[in-house]
PDB file of N, CA and C in Angstrom:
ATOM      1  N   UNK A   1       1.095  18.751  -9.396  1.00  0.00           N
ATOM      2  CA  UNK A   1       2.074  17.744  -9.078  1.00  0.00           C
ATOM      3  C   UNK A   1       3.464  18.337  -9.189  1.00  0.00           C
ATOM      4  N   UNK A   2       4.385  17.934  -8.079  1.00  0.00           N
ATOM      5  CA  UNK A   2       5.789  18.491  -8.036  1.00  0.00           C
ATOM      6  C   UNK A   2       6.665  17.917  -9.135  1.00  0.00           C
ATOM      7  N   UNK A   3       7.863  18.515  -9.565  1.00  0.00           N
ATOM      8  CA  UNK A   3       8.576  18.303 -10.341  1.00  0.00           C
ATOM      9  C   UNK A   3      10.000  18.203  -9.686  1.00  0.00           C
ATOM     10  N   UNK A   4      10.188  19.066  -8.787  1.00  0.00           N
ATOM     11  CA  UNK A   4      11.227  19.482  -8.416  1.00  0.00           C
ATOM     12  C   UNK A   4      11.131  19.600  -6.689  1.00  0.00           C
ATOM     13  N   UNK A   5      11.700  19.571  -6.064  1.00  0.00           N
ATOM     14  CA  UNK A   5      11.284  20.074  -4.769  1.00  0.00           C
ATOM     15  C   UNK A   5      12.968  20.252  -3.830  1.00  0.00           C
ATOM     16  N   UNK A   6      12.763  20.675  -2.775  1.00  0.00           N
ATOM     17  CA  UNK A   6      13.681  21.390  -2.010  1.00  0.00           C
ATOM     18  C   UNK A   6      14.161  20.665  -0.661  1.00  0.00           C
ATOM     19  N   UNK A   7      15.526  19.982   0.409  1.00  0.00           N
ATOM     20  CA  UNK A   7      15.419  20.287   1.337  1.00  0.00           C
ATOM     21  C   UNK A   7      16.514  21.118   1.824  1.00  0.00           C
ATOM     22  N   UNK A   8      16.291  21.987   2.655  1.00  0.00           N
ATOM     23  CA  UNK A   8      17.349  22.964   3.226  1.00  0.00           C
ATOM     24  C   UNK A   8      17.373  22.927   4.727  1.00  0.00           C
ATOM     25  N   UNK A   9      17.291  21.789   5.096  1.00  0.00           N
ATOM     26  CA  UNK A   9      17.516  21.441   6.431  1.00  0.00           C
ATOM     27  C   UNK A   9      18.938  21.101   6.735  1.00  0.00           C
ATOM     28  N   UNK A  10      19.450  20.851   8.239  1.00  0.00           N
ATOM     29  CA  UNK A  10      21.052  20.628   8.158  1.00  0.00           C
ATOM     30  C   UNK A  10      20.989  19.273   8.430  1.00  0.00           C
ATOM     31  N   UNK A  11      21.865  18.633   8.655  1.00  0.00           N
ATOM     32  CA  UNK A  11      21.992  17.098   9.164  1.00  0.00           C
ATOM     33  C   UNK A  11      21.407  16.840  10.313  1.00  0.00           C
ATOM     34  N   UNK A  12      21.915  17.936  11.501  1.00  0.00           N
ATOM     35  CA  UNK A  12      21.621  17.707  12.518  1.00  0.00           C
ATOM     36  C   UNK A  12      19.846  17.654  12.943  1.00  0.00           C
ATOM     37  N   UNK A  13      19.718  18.462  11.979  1.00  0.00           N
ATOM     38  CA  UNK A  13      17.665  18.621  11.961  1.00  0.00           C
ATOM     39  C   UNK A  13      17.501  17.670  11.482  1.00  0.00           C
ATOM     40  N   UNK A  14      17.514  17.018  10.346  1.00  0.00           N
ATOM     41  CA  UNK A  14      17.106  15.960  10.144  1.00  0.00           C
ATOM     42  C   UNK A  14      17.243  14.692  11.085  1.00  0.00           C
ATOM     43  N   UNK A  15      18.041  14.472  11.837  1.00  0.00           N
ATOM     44  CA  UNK A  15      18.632  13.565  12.714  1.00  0.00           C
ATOM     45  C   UNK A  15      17.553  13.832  13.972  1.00  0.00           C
ATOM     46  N   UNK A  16      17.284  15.095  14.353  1.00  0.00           N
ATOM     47  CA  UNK A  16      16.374  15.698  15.592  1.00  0.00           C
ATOM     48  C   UNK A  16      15.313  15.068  15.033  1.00  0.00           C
ATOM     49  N   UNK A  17      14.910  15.204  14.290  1.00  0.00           N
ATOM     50  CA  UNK A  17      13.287  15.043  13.214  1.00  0.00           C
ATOM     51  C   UNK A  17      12.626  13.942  13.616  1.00  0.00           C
ATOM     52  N   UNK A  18      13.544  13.126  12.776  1.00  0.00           N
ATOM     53  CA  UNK A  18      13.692  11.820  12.717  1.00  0.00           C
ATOM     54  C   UNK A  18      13.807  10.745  13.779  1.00  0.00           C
ATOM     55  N   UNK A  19      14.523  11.242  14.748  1.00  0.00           N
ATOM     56  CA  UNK A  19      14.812  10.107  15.966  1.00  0.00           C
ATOM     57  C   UNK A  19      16.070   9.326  15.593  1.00  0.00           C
ATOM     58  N   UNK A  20      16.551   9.411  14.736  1.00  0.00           N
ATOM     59  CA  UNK A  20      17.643   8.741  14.443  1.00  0.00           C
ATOM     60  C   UNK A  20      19.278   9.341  15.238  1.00  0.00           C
ATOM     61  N   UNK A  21      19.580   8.037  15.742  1.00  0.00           N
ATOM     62  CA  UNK A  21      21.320   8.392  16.111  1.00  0.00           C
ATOM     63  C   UNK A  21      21.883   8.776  15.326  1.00  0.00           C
ATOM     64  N   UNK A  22      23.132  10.136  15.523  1.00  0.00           N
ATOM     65  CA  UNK A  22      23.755  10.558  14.796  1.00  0.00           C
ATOM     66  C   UNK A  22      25.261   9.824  14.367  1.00  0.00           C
ATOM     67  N   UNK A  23      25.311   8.907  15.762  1.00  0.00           N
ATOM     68  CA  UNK A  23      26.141   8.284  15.522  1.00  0.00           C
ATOM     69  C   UNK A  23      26.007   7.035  14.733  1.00  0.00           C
ATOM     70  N   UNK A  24      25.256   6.512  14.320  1.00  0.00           N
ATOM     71  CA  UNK A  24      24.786   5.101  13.754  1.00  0.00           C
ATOM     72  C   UNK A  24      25.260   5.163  11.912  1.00  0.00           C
ATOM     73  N   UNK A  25      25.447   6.637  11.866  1.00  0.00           N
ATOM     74  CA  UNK A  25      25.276   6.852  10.134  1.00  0.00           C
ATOM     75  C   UNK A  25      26.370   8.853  10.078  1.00  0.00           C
ATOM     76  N   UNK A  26      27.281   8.280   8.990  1.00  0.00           N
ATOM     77  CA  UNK A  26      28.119   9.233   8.581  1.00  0.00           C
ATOM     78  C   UNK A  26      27.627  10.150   7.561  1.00  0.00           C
ATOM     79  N   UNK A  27      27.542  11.540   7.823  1.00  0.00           N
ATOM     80  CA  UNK A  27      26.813  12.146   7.705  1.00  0.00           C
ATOM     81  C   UNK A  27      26.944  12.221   6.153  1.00  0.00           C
ATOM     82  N   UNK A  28      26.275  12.729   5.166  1.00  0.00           N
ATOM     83  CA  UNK A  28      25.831  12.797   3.376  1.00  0.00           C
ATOM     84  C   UNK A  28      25.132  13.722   3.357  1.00  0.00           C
ATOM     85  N   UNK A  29      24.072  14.508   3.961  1.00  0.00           N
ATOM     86  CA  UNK A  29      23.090  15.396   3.918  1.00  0.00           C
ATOM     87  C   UNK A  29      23.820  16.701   3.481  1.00  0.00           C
ATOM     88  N   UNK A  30      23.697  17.497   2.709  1.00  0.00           N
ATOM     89  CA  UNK A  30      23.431  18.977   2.502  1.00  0.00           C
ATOM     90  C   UNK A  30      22.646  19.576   2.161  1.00  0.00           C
ATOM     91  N   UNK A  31      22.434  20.797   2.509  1.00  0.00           N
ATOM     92  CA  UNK A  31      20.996  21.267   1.944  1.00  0.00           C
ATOM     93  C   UNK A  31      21.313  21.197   0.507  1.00  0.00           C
ATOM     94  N   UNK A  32      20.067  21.267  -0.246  1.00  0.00           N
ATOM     95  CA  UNK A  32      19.833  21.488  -1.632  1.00  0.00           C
ATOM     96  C   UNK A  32      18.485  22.364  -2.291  1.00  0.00           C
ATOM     97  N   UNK A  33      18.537  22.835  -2.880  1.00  0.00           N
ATOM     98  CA  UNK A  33      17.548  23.935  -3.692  1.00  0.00           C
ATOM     99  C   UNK A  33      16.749  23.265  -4.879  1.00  0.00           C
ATOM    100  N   UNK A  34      17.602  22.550  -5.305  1.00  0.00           N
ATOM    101  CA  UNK A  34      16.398  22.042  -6.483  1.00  0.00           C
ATOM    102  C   UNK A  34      16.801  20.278  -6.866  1.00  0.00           C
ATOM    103  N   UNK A  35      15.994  19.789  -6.105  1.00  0.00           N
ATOM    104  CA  UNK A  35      16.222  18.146  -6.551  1.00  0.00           C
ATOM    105  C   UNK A  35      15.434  17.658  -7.537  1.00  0.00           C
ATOM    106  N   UNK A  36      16.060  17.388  -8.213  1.00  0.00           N
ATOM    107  CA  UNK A  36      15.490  16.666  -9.311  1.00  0.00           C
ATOM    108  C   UNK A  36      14.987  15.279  -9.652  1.00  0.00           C
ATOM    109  N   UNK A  37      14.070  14.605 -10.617  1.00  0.00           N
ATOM    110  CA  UNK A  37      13.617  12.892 -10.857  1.00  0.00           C
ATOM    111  C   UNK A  37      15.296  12.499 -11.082  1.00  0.00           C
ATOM    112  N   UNK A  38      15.340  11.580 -10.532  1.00  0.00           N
ATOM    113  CA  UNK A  38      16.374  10.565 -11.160  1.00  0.00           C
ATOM    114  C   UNK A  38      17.350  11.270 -10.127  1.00  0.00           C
ATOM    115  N   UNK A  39      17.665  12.003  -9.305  1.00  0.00           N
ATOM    116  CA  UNK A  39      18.906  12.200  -8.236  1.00  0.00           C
ATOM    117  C   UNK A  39      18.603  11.383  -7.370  1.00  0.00           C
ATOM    118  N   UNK A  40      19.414  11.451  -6.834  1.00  0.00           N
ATOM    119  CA  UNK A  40      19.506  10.850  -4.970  1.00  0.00           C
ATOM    120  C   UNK A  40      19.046  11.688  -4.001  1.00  0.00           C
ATOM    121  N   UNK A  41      18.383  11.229  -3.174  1.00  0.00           N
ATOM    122  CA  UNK A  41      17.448  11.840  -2.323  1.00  0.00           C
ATOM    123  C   UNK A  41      17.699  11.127  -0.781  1.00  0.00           C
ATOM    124  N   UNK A  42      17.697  12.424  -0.104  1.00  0.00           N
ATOM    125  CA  UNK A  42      17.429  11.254   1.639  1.00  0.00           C
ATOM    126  C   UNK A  42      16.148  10.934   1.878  1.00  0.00           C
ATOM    127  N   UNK A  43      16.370   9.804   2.128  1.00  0.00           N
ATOM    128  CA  UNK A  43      15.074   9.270   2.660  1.00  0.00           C
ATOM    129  C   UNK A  43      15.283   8.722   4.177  1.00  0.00           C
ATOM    130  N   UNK A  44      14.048   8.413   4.887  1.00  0.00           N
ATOM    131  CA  UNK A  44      13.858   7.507   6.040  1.00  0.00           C
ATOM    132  C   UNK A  44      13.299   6.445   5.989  1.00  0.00           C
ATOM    133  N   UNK A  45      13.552   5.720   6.605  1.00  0.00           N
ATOM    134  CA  UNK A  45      12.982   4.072   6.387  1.00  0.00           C
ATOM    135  C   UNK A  45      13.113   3.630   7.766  1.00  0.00           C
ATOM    136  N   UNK A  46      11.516   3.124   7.912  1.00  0.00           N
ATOM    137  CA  UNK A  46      11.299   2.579   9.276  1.00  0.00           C
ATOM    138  C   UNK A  46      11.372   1.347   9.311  1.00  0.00           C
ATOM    139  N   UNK A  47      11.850   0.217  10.094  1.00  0.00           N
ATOM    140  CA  UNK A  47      12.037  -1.275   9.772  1.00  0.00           C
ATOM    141  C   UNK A  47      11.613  -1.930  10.818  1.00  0.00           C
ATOM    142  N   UNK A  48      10.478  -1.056  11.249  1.00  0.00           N
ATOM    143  CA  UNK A  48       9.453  -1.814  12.443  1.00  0.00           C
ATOM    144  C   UNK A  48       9.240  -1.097  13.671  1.00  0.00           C
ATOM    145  N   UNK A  49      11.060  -0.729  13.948  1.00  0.00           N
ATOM    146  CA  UNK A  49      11.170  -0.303  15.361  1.00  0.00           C
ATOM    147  C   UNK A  49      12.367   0.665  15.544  1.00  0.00           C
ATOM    148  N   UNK A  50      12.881   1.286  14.606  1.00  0.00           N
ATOM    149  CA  UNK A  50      13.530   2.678  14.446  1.00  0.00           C
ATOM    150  C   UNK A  50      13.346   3.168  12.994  1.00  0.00           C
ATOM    151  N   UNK A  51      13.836   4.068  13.020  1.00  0.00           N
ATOM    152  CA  UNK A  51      14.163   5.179  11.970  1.00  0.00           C
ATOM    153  C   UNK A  51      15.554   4.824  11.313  1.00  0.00           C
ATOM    154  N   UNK A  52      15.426   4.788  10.077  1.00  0.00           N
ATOM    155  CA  UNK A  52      17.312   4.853   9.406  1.00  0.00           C
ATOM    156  C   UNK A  52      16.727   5.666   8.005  1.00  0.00           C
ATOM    157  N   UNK A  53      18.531   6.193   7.741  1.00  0.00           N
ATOM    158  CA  UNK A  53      18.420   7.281   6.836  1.00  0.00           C
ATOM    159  C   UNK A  53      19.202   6.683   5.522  1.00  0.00           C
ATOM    160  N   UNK A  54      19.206   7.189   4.846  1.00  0.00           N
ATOM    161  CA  UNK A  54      19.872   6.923   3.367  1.00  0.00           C
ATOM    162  C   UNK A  54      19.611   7.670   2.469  1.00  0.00           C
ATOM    163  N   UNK A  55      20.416   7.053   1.089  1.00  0.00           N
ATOM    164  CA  UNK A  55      19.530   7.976  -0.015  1.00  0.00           C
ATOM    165  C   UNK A  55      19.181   6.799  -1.030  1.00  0.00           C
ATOM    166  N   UNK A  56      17.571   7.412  -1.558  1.00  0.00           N
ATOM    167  CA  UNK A  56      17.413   6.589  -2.646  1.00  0.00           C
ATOM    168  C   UNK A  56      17.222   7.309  -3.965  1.00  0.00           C
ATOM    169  N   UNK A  57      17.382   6.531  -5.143  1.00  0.00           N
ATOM    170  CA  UNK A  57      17.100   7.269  -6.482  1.00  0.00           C
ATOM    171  C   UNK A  57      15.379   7.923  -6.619  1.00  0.00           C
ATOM    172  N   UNK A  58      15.071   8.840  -6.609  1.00  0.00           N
ATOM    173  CA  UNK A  58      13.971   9.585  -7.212  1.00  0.00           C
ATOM    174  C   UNK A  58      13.562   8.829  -8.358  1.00  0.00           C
ATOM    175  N   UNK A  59      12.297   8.196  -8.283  1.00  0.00           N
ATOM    176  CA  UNK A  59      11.745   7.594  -9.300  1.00  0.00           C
ATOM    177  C   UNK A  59      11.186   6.072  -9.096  1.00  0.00           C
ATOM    178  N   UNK A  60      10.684   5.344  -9.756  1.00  0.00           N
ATOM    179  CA  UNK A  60       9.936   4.233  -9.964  1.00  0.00           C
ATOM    180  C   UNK A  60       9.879   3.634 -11.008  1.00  0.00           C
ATOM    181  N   UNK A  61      10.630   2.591 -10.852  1.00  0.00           N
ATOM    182  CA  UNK A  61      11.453   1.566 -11.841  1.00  0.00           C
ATOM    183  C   UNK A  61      10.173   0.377 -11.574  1.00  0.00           C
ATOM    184  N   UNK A  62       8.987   0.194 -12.574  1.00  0.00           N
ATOM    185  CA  UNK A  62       8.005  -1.315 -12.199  1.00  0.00           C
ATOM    186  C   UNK A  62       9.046  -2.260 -13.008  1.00  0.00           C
ATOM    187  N   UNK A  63       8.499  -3.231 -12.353  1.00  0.00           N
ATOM    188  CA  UNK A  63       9.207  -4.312 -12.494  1.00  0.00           C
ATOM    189  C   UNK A  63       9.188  -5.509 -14.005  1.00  0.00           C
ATOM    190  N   UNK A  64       8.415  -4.803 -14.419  1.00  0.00           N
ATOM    191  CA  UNK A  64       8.436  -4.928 -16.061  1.00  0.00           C
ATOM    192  C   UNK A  64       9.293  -4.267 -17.000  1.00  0.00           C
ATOM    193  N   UNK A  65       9.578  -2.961 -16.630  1.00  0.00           N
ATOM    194  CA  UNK A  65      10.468  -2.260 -17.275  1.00  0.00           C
ATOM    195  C   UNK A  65      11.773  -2.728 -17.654  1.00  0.00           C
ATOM    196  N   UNK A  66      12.312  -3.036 -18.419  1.00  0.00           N
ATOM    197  CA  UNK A  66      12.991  -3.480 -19.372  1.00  0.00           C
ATOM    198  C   UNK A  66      14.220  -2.490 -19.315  1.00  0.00           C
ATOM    199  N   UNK A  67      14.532  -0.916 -19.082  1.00  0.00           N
ATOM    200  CA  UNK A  67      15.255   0.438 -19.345  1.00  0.00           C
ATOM    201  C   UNK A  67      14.737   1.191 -17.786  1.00  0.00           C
ATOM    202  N   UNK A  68      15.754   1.557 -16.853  1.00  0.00           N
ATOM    203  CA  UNK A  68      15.486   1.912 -15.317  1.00  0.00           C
ATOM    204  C   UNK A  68      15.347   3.766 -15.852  1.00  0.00           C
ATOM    205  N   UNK A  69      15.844   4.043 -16.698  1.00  0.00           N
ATOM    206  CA  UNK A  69      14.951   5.550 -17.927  1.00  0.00           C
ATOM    207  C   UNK A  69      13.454   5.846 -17.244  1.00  0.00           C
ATOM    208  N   UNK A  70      12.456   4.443 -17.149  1.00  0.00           N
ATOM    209  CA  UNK A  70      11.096   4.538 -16.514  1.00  0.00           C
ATOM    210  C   UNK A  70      11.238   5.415 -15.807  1.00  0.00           C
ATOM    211  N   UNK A  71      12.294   5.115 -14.306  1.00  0.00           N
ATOM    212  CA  UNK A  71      11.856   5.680 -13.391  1.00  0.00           C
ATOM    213  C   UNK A  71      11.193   7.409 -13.774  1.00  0.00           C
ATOM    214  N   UNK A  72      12.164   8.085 -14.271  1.00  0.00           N
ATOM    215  CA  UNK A  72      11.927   9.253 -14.406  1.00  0.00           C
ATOM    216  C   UNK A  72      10.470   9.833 -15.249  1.00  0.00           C
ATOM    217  N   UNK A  73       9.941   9.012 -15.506  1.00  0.00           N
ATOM    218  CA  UNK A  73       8.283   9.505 -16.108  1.00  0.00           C
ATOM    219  C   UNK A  73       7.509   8.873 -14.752  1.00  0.00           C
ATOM    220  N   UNK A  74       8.140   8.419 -13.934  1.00  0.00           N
ATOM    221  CA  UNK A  74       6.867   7.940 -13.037  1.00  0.00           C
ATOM    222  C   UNK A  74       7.413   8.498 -11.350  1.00  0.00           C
ATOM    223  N   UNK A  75       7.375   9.927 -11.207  1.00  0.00           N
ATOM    224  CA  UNK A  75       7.738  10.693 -10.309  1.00  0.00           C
ATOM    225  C   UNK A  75       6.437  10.851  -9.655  1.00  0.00           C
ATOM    226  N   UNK A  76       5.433  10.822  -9.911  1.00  0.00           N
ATOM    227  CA  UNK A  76       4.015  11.335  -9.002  1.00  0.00           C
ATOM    228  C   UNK A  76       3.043  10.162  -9.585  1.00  0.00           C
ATOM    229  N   UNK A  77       1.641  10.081  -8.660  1.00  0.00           N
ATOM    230  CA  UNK A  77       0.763   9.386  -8.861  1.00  0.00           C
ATOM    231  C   UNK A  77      -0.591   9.656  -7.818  1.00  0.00           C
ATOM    232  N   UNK A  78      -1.162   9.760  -8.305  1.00  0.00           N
ATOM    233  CA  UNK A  78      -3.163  10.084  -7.688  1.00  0.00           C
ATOM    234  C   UNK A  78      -3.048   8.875  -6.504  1.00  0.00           C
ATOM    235  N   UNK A  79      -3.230   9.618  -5.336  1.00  0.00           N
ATOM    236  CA  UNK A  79      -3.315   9.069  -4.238  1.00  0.00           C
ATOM    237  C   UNK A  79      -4.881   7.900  -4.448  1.00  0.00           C
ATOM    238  N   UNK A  80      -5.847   8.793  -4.950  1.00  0.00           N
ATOM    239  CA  UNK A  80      -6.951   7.857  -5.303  1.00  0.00           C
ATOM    240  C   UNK A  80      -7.325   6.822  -6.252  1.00  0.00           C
ATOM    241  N   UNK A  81      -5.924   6.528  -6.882  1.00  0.00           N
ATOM    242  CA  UNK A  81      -5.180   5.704  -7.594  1.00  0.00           C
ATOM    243  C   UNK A  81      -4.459   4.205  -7.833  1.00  0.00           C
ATOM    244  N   UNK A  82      -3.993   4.656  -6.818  1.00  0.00           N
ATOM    245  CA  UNK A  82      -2.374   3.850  -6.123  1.00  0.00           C
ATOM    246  C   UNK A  82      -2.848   2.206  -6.111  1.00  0.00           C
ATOM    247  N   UNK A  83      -4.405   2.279  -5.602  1.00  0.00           N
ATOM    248  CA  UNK A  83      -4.354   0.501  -5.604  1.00  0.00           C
ATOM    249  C   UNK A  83      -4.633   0.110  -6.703  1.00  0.00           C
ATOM    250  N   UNK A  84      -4.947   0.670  -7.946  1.00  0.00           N
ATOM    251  CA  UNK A  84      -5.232   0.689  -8.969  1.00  0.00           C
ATOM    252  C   UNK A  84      -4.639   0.018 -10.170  1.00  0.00           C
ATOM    253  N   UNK A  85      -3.679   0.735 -10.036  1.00  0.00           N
ATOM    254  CA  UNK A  85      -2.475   0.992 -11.144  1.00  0.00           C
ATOM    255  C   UNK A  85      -1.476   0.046 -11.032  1.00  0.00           C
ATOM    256  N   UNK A  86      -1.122  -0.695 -11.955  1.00  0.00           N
ATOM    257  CA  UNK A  86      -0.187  -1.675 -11.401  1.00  0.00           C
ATOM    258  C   UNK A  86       1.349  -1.923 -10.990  1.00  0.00           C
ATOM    259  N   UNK A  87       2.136  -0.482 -11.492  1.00  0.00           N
ATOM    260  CA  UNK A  87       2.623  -0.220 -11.570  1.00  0.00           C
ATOM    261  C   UNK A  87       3.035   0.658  -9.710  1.00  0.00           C
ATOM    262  N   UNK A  88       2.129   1.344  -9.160  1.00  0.00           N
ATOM    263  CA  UNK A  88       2.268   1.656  -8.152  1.00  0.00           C
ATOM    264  C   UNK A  88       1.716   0.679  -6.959  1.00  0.00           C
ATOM    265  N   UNK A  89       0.669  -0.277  -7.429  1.00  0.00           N
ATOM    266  CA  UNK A  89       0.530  -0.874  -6.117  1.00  0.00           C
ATOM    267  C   UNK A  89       1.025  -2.149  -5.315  1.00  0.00           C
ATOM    268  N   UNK A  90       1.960  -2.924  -5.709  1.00  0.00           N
ATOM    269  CA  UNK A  90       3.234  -3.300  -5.148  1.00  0.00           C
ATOM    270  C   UNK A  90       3.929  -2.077  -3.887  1.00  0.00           C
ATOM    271  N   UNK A  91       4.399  -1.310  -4.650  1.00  0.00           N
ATOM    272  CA  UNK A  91       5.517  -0.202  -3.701  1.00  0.00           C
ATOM    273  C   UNK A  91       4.209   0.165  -2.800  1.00  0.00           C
ATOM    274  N   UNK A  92       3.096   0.840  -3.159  1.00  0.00           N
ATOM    275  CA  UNK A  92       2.383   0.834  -2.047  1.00  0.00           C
ATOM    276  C   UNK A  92       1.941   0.473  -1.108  1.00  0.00           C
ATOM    277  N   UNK A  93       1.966  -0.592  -1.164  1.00  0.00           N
ATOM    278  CA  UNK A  93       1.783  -1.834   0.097  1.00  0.00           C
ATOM    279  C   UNK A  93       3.138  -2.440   0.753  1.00  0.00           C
ATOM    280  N   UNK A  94       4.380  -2.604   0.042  1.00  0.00           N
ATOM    281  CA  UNK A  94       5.441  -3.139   0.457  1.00  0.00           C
ATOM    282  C   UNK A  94       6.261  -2.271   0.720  1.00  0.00           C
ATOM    283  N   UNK A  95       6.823  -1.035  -0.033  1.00  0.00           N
ATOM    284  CA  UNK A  95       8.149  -0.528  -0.125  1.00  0.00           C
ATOM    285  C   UNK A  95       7.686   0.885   0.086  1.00  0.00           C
ATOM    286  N   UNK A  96       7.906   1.383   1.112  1.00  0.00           N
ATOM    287  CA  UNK A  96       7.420   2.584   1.582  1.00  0.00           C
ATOM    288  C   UNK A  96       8.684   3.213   2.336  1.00  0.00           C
ATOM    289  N   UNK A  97       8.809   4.834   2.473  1.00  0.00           N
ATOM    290  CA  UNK A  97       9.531   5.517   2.682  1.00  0.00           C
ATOM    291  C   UNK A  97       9.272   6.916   2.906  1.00  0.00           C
ATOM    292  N   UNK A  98       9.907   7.856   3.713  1.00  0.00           N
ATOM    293  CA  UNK A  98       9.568   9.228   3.988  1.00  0.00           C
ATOM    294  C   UNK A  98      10.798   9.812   3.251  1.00  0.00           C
ATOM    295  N   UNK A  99      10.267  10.658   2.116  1.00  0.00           N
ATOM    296  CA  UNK A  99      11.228  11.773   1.421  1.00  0.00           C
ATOM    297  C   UNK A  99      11.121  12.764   2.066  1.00  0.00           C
ATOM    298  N   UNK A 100      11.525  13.240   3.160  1.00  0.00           N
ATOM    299  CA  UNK A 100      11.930  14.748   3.679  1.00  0.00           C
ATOM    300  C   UNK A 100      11.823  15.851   2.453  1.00  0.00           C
ATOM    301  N   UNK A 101      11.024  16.882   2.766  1.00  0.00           N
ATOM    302  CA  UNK A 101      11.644  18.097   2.017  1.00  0.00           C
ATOM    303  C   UNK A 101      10.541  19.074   2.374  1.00  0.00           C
ATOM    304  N   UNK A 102      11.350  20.548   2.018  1.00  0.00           N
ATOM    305  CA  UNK A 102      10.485  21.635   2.642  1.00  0.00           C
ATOM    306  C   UNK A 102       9.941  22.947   1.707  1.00  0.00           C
ATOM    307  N   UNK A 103      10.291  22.748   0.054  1.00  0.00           N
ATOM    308  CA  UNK A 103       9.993  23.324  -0.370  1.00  0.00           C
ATOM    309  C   UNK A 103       9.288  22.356  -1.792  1.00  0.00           C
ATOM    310  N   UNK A 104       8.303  22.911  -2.657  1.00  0.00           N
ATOM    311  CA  UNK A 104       7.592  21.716  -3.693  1.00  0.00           C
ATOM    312  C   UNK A 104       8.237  22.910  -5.182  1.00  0.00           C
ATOM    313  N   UNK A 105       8.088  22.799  -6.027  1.00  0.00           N
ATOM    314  CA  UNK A 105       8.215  23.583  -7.039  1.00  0.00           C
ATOM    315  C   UNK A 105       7.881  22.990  -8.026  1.00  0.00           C
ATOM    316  N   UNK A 106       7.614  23.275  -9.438  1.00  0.00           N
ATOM    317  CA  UNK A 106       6.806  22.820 -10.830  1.00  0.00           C
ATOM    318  C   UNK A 106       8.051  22.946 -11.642  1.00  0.00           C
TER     319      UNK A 106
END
């Protein structure tokens, strides 16, 4: 399981990638080498019928949690899991998103 991971793509690749207008959204992207739980991350988010970009916080805040601290112990989870756990299967079914990135690291 990743800890850390990488993207070193430019804006404009990501924008190619993606399908997304470049004009619709001011650009934020730089590459980065080592992202960490709890940073900001680009993500994509599909809302039926395009692509949009942003960034969201790295991590998973359940909705019991009391201290948003959680997020950062709950960075990964067993795909053979997910409907399982109660904690992941909400976001799994509702709140979904593509984290871009091109390198994984421990």
């Amino acid at each position: 399981m990743c800890g850390r991971f990488t993207l070193t793509v430019t804006w404009e690749e990501l924008m190619t990638r993606y399908l997304i207008d470049p004009e619709s959204v001011s650009p934020f992207h730089i590459p980065r080498y080592n992202i960490a739980p709890t940073q900001m991350v680009t993500a994509i988010i599909n809302d039926g019928s395009t692509n949009r970009i942003g960034q969201l916080q790295w991590g998973l805040v359940p909705s019991w949690a009391k201290d948003s601290s959680t997020g950062a112990k709950m960075i990964n989870a067993r795909s053979e899991t997910l409907e399982e756990k109660p904690a992941y299967r909400m976001p799994f079914y509702r709140k979904r998103c593509l984290i871009p990135a091109d390198g994984f690291f421990y």
